[in-house]
C-alpha atoms as a PDB file:
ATOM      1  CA  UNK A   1       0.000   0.000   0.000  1.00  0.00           C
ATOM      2  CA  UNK A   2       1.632   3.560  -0.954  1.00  0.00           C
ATOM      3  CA  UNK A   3       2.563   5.617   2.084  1.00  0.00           C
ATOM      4  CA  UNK A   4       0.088   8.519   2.844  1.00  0.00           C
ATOM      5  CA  UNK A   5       1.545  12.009   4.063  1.00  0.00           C
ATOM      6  CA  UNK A   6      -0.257  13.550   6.847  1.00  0.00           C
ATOM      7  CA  UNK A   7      -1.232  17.321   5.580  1.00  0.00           C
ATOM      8  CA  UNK A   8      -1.705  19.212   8.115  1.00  0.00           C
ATOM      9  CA  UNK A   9       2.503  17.261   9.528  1.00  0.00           C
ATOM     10  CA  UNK A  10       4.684  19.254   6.620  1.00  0.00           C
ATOM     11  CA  UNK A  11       7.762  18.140   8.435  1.00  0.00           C
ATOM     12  CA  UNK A  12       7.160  14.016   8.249  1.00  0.00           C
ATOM     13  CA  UNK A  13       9.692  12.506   6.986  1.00  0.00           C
ATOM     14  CA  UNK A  14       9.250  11.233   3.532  1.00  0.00           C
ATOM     15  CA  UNK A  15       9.640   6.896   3.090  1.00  0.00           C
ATOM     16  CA  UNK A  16      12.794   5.980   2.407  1.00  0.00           C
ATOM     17  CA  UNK A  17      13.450   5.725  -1.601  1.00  0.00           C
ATOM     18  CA  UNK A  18      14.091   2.248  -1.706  1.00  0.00           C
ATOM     19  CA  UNK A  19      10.535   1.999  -1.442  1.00  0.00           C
ATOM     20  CA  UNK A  20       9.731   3.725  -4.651  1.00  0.00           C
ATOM     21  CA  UNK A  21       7.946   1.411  -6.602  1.00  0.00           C
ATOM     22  CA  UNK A  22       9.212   0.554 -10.232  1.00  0.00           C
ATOM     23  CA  UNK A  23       5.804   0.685 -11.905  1.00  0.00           C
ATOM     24  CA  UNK A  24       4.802   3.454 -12.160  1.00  0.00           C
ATOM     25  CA  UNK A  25       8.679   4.193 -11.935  1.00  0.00           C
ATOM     26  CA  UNK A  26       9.352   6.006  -8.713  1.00  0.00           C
ATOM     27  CA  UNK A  27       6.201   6.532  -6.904  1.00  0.00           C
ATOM     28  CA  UNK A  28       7.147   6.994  -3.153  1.00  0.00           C
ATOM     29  CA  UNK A  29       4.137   8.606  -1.483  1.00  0.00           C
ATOM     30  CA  UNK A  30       0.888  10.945  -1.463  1.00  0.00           C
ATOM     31  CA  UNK A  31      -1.458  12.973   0.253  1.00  0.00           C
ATOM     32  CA  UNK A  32       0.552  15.759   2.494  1.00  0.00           C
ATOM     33  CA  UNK A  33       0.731  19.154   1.479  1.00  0.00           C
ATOM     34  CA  UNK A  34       2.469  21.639  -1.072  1.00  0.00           C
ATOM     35  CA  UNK A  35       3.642  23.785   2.034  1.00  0.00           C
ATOM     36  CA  UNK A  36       7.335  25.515   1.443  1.00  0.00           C
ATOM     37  CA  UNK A  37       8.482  23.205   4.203  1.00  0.00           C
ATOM     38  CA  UNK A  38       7.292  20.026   2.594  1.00  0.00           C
ATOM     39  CA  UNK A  39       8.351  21.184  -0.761  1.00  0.00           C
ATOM     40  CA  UNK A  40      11.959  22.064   0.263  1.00  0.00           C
ATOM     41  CA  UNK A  41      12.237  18.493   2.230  1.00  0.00           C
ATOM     42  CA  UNK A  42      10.955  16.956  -0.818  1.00  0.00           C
ATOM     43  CA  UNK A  43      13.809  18.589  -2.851  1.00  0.00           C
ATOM     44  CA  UNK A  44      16.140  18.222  -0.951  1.00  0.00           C
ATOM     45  CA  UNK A  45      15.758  14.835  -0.594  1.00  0.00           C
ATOM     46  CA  UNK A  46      15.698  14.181  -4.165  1.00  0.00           C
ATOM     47  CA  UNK A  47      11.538  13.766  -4.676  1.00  0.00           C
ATOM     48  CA  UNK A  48       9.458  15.768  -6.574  1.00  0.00           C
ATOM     49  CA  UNK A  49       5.597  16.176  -6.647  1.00  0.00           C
ATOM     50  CA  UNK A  50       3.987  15.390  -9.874  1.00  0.00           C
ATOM     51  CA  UNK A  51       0.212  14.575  -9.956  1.00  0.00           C
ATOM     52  CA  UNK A  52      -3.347  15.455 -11.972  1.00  0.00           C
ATOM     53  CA  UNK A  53      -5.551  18.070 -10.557  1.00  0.00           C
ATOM     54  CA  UNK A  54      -8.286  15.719  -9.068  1.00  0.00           C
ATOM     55  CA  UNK A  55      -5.912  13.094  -7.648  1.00  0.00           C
ATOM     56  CA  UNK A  56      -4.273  13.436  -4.528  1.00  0.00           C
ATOM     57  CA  UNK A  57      -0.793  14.707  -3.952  1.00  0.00           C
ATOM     58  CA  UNK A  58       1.718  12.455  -5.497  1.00  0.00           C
ATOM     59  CA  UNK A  59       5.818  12.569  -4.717  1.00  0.00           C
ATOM     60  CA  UNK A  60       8.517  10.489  -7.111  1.00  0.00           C
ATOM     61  CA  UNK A  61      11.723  10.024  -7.174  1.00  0.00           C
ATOM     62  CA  UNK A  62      12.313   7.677 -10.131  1.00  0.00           C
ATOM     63  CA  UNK A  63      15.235   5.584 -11.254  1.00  0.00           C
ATOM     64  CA  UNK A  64      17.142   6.409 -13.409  1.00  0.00           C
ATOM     65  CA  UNK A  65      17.451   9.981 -13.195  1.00  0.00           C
ATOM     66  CA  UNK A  66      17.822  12.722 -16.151  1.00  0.00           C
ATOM     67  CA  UNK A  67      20.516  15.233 -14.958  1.00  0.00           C
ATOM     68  CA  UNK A  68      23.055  17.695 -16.824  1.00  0.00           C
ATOM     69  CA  UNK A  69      26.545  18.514 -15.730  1.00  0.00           C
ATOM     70  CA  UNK A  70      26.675  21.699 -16.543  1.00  0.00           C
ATOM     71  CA  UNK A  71      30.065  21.196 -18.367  1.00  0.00           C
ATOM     72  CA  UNK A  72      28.414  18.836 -20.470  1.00  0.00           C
ATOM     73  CA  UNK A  73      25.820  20.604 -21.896  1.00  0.00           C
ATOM     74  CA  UNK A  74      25.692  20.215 -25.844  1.00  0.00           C
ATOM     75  CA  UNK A  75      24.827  23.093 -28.231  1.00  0.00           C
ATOM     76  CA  UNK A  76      24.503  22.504 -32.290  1.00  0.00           C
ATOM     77  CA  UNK A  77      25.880  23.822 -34.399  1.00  0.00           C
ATOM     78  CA  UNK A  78      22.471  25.063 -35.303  1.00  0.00           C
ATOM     79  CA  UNK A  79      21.527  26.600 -32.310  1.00  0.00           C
ATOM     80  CA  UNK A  80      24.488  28.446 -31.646  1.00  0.00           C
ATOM     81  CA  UNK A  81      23.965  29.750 -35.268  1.00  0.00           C
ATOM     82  CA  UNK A  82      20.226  31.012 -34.027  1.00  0.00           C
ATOM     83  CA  UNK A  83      21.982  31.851 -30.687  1.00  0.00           C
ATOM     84  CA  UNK A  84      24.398  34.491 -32.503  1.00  0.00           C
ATOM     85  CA  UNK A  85      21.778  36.048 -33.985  1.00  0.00           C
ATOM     86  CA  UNK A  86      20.287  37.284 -30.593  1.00  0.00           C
ATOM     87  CA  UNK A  87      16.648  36.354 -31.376  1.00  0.00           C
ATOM     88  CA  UNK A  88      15.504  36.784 -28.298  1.00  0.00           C
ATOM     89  CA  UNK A  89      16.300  39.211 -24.825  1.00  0.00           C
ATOM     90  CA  UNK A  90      16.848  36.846 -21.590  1.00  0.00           C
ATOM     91  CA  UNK A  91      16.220  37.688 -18.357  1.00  0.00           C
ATOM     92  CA  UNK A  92      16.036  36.125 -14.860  1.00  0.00           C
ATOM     93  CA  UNK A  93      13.094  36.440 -12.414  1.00  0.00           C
ATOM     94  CA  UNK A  94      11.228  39.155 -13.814  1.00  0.00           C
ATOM     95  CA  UNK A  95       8.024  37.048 -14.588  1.00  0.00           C
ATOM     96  CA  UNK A  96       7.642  34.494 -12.223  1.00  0.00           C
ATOM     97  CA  UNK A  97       4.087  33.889 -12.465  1.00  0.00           C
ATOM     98  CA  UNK A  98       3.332  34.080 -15.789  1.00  0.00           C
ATOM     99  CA  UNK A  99       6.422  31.846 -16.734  1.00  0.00           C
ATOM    100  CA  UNK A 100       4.693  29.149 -14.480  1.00  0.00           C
ATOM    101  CA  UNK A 101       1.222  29.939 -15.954  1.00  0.00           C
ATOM    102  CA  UNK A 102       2.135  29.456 -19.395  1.00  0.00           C
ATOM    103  CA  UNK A 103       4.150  26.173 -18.633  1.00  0.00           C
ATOM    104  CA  UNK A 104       0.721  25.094 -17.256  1.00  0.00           C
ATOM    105  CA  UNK A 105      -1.049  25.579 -20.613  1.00  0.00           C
ATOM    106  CA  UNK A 106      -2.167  22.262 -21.864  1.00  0.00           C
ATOM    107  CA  UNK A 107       0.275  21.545 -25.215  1.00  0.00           C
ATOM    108  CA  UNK A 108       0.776  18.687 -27.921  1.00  0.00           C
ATOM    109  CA  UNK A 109       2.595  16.530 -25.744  1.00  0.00           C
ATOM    110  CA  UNK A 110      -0.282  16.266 -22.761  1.00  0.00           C
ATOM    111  CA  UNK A 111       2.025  18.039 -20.245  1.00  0.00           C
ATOM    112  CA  UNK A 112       1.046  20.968 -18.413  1.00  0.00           C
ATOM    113  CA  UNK A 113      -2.029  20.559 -17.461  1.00  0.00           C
ATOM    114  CA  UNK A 114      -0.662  19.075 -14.098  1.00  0.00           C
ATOM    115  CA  UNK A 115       0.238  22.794 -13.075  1.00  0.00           C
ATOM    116  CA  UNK A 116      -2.961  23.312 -11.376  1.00  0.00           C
ATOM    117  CA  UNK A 117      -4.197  26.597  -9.227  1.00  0.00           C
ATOM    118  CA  UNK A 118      -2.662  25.123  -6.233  1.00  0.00           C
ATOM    119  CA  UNK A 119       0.576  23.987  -7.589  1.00  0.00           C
ATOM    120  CA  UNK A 120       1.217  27.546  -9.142  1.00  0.00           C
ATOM    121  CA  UNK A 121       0.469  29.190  -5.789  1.00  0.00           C
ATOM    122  CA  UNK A 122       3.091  26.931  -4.171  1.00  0.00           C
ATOM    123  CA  UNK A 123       5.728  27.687  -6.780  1.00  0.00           C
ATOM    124  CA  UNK A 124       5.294  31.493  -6.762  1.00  0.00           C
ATOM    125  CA  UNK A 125       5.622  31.187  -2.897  1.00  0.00           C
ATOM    126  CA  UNK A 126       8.995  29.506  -2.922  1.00  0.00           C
ATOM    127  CA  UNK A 127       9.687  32.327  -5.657  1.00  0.00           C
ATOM    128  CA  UNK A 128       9.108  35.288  -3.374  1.00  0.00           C
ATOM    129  CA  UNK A 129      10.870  32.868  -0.859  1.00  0.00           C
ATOM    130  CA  UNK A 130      14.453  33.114  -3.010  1.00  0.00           C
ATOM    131  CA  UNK A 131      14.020  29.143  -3.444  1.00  0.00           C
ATOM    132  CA  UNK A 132      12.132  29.273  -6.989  1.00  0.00           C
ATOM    133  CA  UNK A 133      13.961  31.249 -10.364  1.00  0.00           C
ATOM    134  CA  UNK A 134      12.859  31.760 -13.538  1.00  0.00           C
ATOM    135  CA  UNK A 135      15.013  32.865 -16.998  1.00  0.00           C
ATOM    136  CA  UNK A 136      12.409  34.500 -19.393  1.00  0.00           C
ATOM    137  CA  UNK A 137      12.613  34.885 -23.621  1.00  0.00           C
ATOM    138  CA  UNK A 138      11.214  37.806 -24.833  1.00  0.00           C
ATOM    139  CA  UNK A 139      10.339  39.077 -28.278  1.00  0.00           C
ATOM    140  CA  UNK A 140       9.047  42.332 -29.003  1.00  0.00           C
ATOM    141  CA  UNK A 141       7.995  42.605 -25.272  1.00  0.00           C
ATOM    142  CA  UNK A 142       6.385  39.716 -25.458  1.00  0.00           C
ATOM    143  CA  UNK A 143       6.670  36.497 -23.309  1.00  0.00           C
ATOM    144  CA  UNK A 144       7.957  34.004 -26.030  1.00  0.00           C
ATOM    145  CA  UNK A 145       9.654  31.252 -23.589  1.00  0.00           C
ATOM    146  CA  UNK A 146      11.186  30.044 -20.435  1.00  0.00           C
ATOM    147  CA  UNK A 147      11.419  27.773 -17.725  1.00  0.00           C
ATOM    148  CA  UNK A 148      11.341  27.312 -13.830  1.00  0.00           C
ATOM    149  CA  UNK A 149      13.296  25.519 -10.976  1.00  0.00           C
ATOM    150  CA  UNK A 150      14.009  25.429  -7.368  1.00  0.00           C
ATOM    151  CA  UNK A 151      17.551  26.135  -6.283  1.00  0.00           C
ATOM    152  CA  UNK A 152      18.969  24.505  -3.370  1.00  0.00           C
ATOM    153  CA  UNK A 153      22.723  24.966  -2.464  1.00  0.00           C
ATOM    154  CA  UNK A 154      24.841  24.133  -5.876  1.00  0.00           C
ATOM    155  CA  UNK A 155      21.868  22.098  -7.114  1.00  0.00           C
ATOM    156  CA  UNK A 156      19.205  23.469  -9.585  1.00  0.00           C
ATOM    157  CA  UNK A 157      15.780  21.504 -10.155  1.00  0.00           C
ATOM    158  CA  UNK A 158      14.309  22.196 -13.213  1.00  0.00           C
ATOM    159  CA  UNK A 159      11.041  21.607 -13.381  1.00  0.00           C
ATOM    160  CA  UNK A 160       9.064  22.951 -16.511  1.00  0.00           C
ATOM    161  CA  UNK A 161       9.907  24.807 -19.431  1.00  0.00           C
ATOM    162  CA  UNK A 162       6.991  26.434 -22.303  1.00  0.00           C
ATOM    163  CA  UNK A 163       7.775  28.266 -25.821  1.00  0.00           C
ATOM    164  CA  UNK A 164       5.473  29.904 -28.289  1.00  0.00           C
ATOM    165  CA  UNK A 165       8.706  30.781 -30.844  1.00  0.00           C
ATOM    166  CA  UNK A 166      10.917  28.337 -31.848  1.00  0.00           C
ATOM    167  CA  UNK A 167      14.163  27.752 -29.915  1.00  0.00           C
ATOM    168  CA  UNK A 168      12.983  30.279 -27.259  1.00  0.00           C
ATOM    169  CA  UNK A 169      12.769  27.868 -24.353  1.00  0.00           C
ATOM    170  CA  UNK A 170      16.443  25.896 -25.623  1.00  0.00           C
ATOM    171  CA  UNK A 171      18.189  29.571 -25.711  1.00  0.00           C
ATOM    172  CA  UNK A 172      16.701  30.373 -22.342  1.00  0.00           C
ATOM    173  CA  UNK A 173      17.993  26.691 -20.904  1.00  0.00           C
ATOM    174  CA  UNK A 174      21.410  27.551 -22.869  1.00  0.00           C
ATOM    175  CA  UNK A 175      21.877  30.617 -20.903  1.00  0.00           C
ATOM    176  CA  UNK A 176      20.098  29.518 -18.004  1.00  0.00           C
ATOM    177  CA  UNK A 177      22.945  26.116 -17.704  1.00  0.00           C
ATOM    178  CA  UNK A 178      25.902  28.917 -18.877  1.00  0.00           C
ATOM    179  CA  UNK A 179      25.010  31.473 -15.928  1.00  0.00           C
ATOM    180  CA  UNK A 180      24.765  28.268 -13.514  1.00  0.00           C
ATOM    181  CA  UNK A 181      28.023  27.436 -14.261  1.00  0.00           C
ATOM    182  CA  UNK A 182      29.650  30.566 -13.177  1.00  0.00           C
ATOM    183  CA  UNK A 183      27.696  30.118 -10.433  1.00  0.00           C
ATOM    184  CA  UNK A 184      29.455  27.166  -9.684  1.00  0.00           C
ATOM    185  CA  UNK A 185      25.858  25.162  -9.645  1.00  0.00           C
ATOM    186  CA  UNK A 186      27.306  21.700 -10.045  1.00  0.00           C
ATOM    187  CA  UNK A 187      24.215  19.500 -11.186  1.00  0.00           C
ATOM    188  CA  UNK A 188      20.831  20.225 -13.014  1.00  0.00           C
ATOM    189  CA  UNK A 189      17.644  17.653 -12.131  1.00  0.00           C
ATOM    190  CA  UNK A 190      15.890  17.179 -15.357  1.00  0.00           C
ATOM    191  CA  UNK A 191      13.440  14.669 -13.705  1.00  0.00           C
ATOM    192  CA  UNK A 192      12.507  12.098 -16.419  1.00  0.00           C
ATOM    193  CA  UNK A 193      14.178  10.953 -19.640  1.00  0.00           C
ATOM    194  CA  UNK A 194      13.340  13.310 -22.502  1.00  0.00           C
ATOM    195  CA  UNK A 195      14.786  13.573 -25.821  1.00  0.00           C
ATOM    196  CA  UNK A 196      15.013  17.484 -26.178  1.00  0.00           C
ATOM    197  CA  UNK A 197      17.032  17.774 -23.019  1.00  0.00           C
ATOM    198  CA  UNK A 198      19.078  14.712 -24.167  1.00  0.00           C
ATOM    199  CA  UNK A 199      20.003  16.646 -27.170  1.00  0.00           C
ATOM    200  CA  UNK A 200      21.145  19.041 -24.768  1.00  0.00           C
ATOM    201  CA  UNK A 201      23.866  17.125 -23.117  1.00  0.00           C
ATOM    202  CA  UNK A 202      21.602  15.413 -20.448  1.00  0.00           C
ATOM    203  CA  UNK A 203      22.147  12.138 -19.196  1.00  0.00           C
ATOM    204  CA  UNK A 204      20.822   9.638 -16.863  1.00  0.00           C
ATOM    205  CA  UNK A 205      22.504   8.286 -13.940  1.00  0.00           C
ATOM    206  CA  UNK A 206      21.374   5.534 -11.413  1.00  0.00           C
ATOM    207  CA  UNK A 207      19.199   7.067  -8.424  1.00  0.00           C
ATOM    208  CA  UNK A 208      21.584   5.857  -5.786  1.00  0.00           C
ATOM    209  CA  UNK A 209      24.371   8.260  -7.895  1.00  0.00           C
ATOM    210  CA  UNK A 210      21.790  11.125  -7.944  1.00  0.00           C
ATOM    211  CA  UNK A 211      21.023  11.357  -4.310  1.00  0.00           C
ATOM    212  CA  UNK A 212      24.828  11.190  -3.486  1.00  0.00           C
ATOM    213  CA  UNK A 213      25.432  13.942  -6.061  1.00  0.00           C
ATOM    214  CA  UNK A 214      22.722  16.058  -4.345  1.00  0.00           C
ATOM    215  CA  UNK A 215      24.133  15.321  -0.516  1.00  0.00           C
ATOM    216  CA  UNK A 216      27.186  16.802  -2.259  1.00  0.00           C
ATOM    217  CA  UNK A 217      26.533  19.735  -3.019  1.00  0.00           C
ATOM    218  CA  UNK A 218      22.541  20.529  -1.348  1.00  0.00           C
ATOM    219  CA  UNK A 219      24.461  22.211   1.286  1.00  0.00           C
ATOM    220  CA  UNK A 220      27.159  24.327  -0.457  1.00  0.00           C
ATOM    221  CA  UNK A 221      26.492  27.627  -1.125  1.00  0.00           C
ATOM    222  CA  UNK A 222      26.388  29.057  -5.205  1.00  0.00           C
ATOM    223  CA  UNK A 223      28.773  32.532  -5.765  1.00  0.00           C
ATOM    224  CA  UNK A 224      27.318  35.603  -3.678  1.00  0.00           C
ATOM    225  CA  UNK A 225      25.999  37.052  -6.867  1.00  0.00           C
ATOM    226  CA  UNK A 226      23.400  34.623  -8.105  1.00  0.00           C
ATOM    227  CA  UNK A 227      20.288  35.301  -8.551  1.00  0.00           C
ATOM    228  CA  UNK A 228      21.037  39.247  -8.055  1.00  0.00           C
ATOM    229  CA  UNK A 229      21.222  39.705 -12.042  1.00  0.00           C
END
């Protein structure tokens, strides 16, 4: 029987990973709460919530794991020839909420839709908390791309990304992995295996390797100057 979170006990300890189950891959727990407190414990223990608006709070932490190094990351030749033209203008946190919003739009692929009301309410609160970042693409003043994460120590969680130009939401993860790495961010979560971010240098790597990775470096602080862009 999966293990059921208390709600209203945001600081009870998750179940210990080795209980994830393998089908669906990495299903740990549900119920709980989308507190700051549970959300940062959930992070920080390498778990994630992931779940459809009228089922109940689900956390994962599946095996393998997608990550990027951010000295691996891969850019073709084709994309740094759109890069060089300077399609787009990037910036960091200055559209939180409607970065988040338009990742929950339903698209193509049947993701997004997960992002309900409550979710995005979470989110923006770890944002105004300094836990949750966004990088924005913009076009004519308007909102063309992006993505969103949680930041812990060295580690960055990525956890949605939207476009409604082509390439605007790989030159906003290109810039977003290059200004990590002078941060001295050492790993990017990518979640689950997907072939755009594979093209982008991501790999995966057993859980057991993950969670060591992130015990690493959960606790080490980035450069003073990130996130003050």
């Amino acid at each position: 029987m999966l293990p059921y979170l208390d709600p209203h006990q945001p600081s009870q300890n998750f179940p210990s990973l080795s209980e994830a189950l393998t089908d669906p891959d990495g299903l740990l727990a549900a119920g709980g709460c989308l507190s700051s407190t549970r959300l940062l414990s959930a992070y920080r223990n390498g778990i994630f919530p992931w779940y459809s608006e009228d089922d109940p709070i689900l956390w994962w932490s599946p095996d393998p794991r997608l990550v990027i190094f951010p000295n691996q990351l891969h850019i073709s030749k084709s994309l740094q020839k759109t890069i060089r033209k300077q399609p787009f203008t990037l910036s960091f946190d200055k559209a939180f909420a409607d970065v988040i919003a338009a990742c929950s739009n339903p698209r193509a692929d049947g993701l997004g839709t997960w992002l309900s009301p409550e979710m995005q309410n979470a989110y923006i609160q770890l944002h105004q908390q300094g836990h949750a970042h966004s990088i924005e693409a913009w076009a004519d003043n308007q909102l063309v791309g992006g993505l969103y994460g949680i930041a812990i120590g060295r580690v960055f969680f990525g956890e949605s990304m939207f476009h409604t130009q082509t390439d605007a939401s790989k030159i906003a993860f290109v810039t977003l992995i290059q200004q990590l790495t002078e941060w001295g961010y050492q790993l990017i979560d990518c979640q689950v295996h997907s072939d755009h971010l594979v093209s982008l240098g991501a790999e995966e790597i057993p859980r057991t390797h993950f969670i060591s990775l992130l015990k690493q470096h959960r606790d080490n602080a980035p450069n003073q100057q990130a996130w003050q862009i």
